[in-house]
Protein backbone atom coordinates (compact mmCIF):
# COMPACT_ATOMS: atom_id res chain seq x y z
CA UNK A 1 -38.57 -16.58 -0.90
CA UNK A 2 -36.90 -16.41 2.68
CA UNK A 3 -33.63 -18.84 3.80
CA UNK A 4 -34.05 -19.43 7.62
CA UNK A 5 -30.50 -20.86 8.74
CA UNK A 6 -30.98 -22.95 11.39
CA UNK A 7 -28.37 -25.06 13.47
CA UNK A 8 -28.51 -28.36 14.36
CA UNK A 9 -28.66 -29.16 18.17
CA UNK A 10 -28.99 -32.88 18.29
CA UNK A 11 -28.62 -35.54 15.91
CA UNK A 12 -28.61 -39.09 16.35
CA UNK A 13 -27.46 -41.86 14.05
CA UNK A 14 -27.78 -45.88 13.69
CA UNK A 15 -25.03 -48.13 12.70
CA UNK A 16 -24.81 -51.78 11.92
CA UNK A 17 -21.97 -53.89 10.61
CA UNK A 18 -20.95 -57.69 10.57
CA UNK A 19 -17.65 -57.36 13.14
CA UNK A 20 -16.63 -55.00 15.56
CA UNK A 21 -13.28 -53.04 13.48
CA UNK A 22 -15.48 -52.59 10.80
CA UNK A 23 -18.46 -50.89 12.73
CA UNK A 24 -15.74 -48.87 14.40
CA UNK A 25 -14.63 -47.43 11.15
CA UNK A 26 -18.17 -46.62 10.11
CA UNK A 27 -18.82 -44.85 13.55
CA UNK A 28 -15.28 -42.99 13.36
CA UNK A 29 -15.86 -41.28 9.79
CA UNK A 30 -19.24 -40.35 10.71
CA UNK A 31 -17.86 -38.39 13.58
CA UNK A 32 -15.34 -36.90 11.34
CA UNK A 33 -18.27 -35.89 9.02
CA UNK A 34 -20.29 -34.35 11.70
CA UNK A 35 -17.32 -32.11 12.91
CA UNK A 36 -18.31 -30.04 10.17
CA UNK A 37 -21.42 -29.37 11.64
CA UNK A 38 -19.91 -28.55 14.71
CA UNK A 39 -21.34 -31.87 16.76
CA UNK A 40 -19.36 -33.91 18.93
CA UNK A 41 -20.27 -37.24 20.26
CA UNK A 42 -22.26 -36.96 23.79
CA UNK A 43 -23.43 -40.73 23.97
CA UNK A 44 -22.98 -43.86 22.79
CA UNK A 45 -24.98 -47.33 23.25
CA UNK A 46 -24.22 -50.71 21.48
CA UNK A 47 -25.47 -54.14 21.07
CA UNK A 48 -24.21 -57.44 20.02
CA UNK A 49 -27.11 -59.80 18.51
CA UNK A 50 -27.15 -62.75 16.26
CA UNK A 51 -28.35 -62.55 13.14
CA UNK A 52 -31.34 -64.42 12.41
CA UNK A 53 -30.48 -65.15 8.82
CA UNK A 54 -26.98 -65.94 8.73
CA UNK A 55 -26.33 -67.37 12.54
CA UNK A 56 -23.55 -64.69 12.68
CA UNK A 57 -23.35 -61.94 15.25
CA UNK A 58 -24.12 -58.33 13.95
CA UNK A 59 -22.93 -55.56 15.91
CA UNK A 60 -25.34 -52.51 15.74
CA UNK A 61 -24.83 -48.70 17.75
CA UNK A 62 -26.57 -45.64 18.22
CA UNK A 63 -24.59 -42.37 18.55
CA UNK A 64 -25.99 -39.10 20.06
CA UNK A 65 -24.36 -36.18 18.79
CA UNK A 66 -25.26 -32.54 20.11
CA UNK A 67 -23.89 -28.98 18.87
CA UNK A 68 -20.46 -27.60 20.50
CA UNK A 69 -20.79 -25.20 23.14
């Protein structure tokens, strides 16, 4: 059996949340988390839509990290 190490360049993750501190939070530990893995945060893009079910506005994000230089 052979390990073959490989480091991650990119990575990009998908948040959601009901209000704005609380998909802050989310977005903040993630990029705590991903520290570890020596990413940092190269783009961000977010949206505000209402929720079809519940009338109420659900904030949603998408975060590009890539790998420290």
């Amino acid at each position: 059996m052979q390990f073959k190490l490989e480091r991650i360049e990119d990575k990009v993750e998908f948040f959601e949340a009901m209000d704005l501190k609380r998909l802050e939070k989310i977005i903040d530990e993630q990029i705590e988390n991903n520290k570890a893995l020596m990413l940092q945060v190269h783009a961000v893009q977010h949206q505000v839509t209402l929720d079809a079910a519940t009338g109420k506005r659900l904030y949603t994000a998408v975060v590009h990290f890539k790998a420290k230089l």
